[in-house]
PDB file of N, CA and C in Angstrom:
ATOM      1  N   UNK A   1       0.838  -1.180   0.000  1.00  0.00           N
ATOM      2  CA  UNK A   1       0.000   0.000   0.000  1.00  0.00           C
ATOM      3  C   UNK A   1       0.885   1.247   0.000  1.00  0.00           C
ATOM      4  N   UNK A   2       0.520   2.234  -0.666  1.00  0.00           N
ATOM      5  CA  UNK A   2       1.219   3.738  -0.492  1.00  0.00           C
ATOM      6  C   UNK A   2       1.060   4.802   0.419  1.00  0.00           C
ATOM      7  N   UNK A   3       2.035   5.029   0.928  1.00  0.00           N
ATOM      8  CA  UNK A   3       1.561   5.399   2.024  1.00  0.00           C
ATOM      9  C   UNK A   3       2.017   7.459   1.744  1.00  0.00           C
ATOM     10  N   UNK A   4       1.222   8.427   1.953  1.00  0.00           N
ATOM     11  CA  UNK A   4       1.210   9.406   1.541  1.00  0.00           C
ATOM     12  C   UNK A   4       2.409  10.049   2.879  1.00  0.00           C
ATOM     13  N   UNK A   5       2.930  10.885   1.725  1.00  0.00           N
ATOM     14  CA  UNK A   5       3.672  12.308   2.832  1.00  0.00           C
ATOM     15  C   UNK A   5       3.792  13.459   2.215  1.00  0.00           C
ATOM     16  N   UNK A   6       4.291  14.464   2.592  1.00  0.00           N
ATOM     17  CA  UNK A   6       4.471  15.870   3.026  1.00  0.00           C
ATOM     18  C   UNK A   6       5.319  16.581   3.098  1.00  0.00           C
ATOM     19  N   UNK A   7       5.452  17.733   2.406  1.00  0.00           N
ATOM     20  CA  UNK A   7       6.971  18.151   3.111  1.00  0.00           C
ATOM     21  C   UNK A   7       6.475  19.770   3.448  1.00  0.00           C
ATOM     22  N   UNK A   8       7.202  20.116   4.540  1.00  0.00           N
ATOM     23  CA  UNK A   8       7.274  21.759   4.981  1.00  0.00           C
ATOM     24  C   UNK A   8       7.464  22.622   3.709  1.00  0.00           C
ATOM     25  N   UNK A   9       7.575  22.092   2.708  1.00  0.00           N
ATOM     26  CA  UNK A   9       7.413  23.571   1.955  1.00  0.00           C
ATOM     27  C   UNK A   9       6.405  23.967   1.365  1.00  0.00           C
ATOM     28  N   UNK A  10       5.557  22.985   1.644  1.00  0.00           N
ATOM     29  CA  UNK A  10       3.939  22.779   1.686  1.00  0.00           C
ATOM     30  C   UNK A  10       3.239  24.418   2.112  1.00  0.00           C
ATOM     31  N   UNK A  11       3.612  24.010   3.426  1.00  0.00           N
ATOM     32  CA  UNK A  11       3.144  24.868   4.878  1.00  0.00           C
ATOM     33  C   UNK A  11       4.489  25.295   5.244  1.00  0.00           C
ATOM     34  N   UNK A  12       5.225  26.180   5.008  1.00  0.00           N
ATOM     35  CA  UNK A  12       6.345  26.944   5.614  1.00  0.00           C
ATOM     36  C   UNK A  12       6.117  27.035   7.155  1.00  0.00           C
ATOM     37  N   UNK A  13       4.442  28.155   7.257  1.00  0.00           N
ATOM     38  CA  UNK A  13       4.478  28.899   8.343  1.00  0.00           C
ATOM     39  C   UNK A  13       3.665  27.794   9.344  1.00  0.00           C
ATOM     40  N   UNK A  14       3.716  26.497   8.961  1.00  0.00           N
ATOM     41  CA  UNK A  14       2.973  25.815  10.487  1.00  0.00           C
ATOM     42  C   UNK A  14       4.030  25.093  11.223  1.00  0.00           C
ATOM     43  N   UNK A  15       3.784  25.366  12.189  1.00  0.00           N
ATOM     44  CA  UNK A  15       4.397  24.816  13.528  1.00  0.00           C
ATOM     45  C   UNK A  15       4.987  22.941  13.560  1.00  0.00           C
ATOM     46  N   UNK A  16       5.484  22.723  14.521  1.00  0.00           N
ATOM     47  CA  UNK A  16       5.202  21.007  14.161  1.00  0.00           C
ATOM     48  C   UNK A  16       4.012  20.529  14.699  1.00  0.00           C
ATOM     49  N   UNK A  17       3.396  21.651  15.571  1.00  0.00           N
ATOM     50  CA  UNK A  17       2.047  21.390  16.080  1.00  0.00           C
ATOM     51  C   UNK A  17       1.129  20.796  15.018  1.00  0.00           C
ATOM     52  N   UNK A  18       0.825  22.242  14.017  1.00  0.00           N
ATOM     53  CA  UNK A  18       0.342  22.135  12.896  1.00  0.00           C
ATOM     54  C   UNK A  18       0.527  21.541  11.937  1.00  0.00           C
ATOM     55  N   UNK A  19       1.641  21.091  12.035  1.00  0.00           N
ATOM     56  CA  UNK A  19       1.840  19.999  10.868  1.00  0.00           C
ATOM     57  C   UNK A  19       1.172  18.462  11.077  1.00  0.00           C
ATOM     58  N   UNK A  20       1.308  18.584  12.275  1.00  0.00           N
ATOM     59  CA  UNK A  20       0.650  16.916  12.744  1.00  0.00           C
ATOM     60  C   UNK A  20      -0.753  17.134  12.527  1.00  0.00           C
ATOM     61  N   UNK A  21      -1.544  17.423  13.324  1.00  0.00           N
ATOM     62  CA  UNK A  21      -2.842  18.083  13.300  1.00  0.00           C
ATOM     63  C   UNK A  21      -3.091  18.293  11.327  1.00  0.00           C
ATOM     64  N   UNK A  22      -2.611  19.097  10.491  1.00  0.00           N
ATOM     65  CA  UNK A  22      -3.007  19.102   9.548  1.00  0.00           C
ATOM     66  C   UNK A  22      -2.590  17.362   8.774  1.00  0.00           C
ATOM     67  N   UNK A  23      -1.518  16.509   9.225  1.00  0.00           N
ATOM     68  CA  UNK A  23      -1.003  15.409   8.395  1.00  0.00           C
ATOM     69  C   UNK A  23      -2.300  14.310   9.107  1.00  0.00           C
ATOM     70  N   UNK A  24      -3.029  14.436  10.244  1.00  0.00           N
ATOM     71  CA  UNK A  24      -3.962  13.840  10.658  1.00  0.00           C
ATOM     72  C   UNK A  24      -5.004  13.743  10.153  1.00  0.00           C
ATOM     73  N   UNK A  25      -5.105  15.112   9.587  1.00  0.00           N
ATOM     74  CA  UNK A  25      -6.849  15.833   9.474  1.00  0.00           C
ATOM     75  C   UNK A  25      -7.428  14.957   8.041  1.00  0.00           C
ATOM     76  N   UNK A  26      -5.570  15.130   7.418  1.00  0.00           N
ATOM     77  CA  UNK A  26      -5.747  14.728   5.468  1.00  0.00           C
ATOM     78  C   UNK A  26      -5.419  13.572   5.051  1.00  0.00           C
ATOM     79  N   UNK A  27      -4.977  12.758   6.158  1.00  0.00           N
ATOM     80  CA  UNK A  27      -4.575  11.150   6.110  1.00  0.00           C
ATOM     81  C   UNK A  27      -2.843  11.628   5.953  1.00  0.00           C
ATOM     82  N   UNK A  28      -1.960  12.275   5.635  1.00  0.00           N
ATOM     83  CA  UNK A  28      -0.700  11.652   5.517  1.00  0.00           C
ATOM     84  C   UNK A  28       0.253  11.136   6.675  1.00  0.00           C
ATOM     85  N   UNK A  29       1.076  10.040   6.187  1.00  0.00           N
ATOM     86  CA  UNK A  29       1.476   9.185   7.271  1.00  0.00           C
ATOM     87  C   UNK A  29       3.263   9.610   7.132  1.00  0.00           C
ATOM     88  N   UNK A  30       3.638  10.597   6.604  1.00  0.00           N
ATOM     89  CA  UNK A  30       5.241  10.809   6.154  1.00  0.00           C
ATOM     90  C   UNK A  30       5.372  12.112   6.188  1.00  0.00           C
ATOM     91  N   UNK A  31       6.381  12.684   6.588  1.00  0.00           N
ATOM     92  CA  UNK A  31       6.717  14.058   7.052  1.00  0.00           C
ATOM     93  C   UNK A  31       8.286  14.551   6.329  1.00  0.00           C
ATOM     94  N   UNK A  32       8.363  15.042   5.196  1.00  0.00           N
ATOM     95  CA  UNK A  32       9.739  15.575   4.635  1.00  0.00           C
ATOM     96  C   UNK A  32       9.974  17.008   5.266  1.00  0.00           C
ATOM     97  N   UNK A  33      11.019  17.154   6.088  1.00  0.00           N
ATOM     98  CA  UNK A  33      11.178  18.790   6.390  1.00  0.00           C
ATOM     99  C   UNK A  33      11.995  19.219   5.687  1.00  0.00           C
ATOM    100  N   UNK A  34      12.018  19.940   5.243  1.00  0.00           N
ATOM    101  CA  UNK A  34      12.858  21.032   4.024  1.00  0.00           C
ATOM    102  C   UNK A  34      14.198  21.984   5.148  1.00  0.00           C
ATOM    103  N   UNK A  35      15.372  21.591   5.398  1.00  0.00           N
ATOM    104  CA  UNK A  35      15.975  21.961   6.189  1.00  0.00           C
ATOM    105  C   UNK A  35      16.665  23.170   5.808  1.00  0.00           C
ATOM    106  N   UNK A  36      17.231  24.379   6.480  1.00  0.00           N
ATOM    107  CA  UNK A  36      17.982  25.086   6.106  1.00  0.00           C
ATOM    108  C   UNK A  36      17.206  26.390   5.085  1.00  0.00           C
ATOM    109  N   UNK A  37      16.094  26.471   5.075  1.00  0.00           N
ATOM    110  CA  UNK A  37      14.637  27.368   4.878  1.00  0.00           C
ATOM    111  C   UNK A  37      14.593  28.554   5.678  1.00  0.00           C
ATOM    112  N   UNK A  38      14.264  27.818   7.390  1.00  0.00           N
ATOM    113  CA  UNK A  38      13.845  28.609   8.367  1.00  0.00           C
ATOM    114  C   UNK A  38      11.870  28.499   8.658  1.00  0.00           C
ATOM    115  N   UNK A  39      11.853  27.156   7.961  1.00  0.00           N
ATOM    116  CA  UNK A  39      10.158  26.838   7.978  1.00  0.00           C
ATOM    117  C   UNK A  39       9.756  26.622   9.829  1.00  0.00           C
ATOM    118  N   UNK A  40       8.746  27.247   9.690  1.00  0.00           N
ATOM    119  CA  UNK A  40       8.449  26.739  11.744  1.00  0.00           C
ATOM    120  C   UNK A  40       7.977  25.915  11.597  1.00  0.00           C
ATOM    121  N   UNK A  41       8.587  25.164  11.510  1.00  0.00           N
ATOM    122  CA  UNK A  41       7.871  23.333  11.988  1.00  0.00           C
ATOM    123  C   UNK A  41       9.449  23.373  12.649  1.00  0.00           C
ATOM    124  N   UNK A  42      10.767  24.010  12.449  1.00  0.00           N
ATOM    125  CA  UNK A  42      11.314  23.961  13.427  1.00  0.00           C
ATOM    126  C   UNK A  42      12.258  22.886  13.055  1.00  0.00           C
ATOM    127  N   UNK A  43      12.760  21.717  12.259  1.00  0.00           N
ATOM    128  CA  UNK A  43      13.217  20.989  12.212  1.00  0.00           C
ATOM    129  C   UNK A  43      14.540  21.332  11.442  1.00  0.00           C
ATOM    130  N   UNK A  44      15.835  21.238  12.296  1.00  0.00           N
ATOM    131  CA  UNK A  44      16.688  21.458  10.936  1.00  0.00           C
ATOM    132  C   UNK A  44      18.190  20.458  11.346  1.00  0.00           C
ATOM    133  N   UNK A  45      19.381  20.963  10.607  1.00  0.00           N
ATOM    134  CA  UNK A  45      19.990  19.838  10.638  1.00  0.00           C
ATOM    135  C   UNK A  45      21.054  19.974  11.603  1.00  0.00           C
ATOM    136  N   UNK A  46      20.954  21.133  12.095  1.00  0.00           N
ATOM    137  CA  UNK A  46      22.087  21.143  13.544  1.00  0.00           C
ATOM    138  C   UNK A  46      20.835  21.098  14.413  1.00  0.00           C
ATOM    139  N   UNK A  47      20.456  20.352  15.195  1.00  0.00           N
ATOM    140  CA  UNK A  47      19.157  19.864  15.982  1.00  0.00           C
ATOM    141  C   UNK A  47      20.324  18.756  16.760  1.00  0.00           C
ATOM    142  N   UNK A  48      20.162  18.658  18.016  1.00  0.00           N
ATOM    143  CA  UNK A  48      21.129  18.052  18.468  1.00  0.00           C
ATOM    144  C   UNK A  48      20.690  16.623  18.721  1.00  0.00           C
ATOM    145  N   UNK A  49      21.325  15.868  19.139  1.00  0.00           N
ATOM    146  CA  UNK A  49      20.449  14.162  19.398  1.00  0.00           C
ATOM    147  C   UNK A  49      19.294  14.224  20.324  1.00  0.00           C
ATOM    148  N   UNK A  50      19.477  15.135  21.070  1.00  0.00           N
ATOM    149  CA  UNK A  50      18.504  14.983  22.189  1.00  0.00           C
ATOM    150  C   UNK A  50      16.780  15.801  21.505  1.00  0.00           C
ATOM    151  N   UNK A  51      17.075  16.615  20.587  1.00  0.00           N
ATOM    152  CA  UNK A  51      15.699  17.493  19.436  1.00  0.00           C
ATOM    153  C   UNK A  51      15.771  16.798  18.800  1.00  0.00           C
ATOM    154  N   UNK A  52      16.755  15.773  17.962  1.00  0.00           N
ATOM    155  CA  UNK A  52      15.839  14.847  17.263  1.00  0.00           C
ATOM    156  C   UNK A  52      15.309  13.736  17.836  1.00  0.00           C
ATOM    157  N   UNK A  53      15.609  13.288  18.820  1.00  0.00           N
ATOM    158  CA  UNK A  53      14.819  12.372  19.866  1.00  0.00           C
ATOM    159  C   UNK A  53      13.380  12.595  20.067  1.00  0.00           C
ATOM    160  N   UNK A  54      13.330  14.075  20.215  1.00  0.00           N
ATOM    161  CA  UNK A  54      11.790  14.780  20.904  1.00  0.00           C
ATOM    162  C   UNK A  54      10.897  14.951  19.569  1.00  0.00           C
ATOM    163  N   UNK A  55      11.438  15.215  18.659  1.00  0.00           N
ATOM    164  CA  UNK A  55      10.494  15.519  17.127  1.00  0.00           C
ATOM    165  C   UNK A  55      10.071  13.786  16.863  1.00  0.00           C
ATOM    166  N   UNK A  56      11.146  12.591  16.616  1.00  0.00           N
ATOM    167  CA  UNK A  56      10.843  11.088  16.667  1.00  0.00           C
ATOM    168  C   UNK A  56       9.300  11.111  17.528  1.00  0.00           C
ATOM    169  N   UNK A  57       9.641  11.339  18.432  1.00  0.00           N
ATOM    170  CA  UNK A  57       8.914  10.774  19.695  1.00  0.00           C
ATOM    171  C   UNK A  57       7.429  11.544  19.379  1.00  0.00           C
ATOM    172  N   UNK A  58       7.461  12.855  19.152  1.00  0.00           N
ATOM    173  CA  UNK A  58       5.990  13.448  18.920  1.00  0.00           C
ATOM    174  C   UNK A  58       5.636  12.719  17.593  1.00  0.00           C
ATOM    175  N   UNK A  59       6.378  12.653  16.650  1.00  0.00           N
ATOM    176  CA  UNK A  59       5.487  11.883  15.499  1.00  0.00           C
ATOM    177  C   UNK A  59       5.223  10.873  15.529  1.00  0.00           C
ATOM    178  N   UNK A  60       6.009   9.935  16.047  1.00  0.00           N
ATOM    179  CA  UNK A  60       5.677   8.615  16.918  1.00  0.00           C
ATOM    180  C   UNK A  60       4.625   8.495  17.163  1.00  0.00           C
ATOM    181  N   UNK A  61       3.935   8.917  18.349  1.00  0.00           N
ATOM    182  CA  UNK A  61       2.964   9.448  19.348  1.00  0.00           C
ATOM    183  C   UNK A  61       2.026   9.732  18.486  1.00  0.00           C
ATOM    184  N   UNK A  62       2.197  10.136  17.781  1.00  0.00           N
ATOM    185  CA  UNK A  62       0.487  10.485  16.440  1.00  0.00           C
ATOM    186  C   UNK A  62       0.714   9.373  15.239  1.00  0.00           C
ATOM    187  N   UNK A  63       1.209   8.077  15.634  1.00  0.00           N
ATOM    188  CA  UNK A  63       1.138   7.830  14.106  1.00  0.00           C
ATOM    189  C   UNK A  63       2.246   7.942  13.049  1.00  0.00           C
ATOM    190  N   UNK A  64       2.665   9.066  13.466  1.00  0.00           N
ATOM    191  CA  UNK A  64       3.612   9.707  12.065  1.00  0.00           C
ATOM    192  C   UNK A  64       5.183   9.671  12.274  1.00  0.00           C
ATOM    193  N   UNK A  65       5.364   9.865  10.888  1.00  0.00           N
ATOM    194  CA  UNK A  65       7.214   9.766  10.551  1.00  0.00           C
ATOM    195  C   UNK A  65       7.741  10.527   9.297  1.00  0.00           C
ATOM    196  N   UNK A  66       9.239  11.248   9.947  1.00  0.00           N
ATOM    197  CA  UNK A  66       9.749  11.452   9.292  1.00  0.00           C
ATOM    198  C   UNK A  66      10.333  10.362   8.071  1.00  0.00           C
ATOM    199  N   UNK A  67       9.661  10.709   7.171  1.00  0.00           N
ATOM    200  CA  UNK A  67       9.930   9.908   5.435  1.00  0.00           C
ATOM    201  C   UNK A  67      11.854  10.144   5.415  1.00  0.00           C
ATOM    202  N   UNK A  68      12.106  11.206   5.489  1.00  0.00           N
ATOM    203  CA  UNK A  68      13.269  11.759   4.809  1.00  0.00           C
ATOM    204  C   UNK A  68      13.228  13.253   5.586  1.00  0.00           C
ATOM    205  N   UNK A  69      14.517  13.619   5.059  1.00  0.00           N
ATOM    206  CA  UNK A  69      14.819  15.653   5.136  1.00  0.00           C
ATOM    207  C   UNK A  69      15.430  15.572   3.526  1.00  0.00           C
ATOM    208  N   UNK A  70      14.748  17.311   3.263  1.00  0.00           N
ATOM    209  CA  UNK A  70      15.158  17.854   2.161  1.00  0.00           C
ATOM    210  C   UNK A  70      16.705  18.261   2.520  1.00  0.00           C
ATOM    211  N   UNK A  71      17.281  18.611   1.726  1.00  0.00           N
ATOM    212  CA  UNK A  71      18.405  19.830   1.700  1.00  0.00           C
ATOM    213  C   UNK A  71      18.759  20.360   0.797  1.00  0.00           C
ATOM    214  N   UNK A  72      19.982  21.476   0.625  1.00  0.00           N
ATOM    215  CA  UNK A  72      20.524  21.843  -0.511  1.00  0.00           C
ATOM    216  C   UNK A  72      21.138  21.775  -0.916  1.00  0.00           C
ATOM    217  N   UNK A  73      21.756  20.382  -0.624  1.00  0.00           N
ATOM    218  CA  UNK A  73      23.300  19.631  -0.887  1.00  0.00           C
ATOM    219  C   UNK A  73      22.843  18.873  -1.831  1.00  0.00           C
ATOM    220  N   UNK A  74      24.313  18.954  -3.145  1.00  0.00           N
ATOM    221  CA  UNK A  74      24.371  18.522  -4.671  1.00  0.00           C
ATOM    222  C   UNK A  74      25.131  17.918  -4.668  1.00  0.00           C
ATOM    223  N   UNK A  75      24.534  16.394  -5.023  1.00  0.00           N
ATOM    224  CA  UNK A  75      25.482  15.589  -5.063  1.00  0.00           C
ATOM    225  C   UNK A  75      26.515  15.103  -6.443  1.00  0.00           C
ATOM    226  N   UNK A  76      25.425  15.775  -7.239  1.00  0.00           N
ATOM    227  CA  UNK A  76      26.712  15.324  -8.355  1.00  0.00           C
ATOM    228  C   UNK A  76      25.853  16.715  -9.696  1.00  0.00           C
ATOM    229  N   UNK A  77      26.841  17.591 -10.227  1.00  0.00           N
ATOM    230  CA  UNK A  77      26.144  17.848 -10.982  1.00  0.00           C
ATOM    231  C   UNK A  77      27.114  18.341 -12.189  1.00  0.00           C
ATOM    232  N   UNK A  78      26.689  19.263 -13.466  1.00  0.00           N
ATOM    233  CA  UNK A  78      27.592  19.251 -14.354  1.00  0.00           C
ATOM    234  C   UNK A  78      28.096  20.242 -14.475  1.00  0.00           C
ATOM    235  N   UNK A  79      29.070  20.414 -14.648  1.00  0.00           N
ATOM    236  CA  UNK A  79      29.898  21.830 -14.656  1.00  0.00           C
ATOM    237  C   UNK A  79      28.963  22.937 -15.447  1.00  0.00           C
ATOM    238  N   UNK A  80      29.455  23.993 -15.277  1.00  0.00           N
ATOM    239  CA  UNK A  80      28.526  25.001 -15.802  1.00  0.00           C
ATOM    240  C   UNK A  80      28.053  25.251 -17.810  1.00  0.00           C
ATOM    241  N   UNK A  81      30.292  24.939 -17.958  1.00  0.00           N
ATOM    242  CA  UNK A  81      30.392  25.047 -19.462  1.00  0.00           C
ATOM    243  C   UNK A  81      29.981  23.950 -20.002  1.00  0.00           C
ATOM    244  N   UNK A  82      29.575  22.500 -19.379  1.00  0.00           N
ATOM    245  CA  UNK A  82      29.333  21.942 -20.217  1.00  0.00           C
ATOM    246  C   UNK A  82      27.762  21.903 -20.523  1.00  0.00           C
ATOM    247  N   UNK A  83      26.936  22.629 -19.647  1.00  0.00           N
ATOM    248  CA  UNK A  83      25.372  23.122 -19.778  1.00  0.00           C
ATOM    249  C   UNK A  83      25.480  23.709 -21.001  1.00  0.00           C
ATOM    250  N   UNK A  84      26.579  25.025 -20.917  1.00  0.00           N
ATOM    251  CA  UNK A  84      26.143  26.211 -21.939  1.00  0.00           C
ATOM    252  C   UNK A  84      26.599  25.572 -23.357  1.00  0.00           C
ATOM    253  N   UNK A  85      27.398  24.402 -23.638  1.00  0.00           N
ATOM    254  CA  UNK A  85      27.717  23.607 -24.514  1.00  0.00           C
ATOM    255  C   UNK A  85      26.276  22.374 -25.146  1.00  0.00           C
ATOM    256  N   UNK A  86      25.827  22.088 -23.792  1.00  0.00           N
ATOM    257  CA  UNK A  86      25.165  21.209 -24.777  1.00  0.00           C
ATOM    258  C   UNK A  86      23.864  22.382 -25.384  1.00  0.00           C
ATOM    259  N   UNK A  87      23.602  23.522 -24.614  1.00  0.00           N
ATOM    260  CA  UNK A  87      22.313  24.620 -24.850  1.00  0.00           C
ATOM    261  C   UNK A  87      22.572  24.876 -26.517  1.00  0.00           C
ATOM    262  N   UNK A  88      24.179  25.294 -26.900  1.00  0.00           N
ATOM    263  CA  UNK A  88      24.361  25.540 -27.939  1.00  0.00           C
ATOM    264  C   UNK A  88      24.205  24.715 -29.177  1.00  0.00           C
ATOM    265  N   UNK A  89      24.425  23.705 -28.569  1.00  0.00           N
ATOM    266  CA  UNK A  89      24.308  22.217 -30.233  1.00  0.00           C
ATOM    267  C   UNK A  89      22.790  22.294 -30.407  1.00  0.00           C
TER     268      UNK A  89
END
């Protein structure tokens, strides 16, 4: 079965309150936070073991889970000239 999720860039401005409460209301069972934004749901990637313990534990507690985190780290991509090379052929 598929199981639906979400990510904070959805809803920037809701809380993690609101995020549960709204991932309840609409059925989704997966939570992507978009890190390094500044979205209030509050989740990001210097969060120390003991805040990501407490975010686990509230989504836990309803059901829910973090699917994944977004970021803005590139893992592989192509140099610039060889974009403006293939644009030109």
């Amino acid at each position: 079965m598929i199981k639906l999720a979400t990510m904070s860039s959805v809803c920037p401005d809701w809380t993690l309150n609101d995020v549960v409460t709204g991932m309840k209301r609409h059925g989704y069972q997966g939570f992507e936070p978009r890190v390094e934004w500044g979205h209030a749901s509050g989740i990001e990637v210097g969060h120390s073991g003991a805040q990501r313990k407490e975010v686990r534990a509230q989504m836990e507690g309803e059901g829910l889970a973090i699917c994944c985190m977004a970021t803005g780290a590139r893992m592989a991509a192509p140099m610039w000239t060889s974009v403006q090379n293939t644009w030109r052929t």
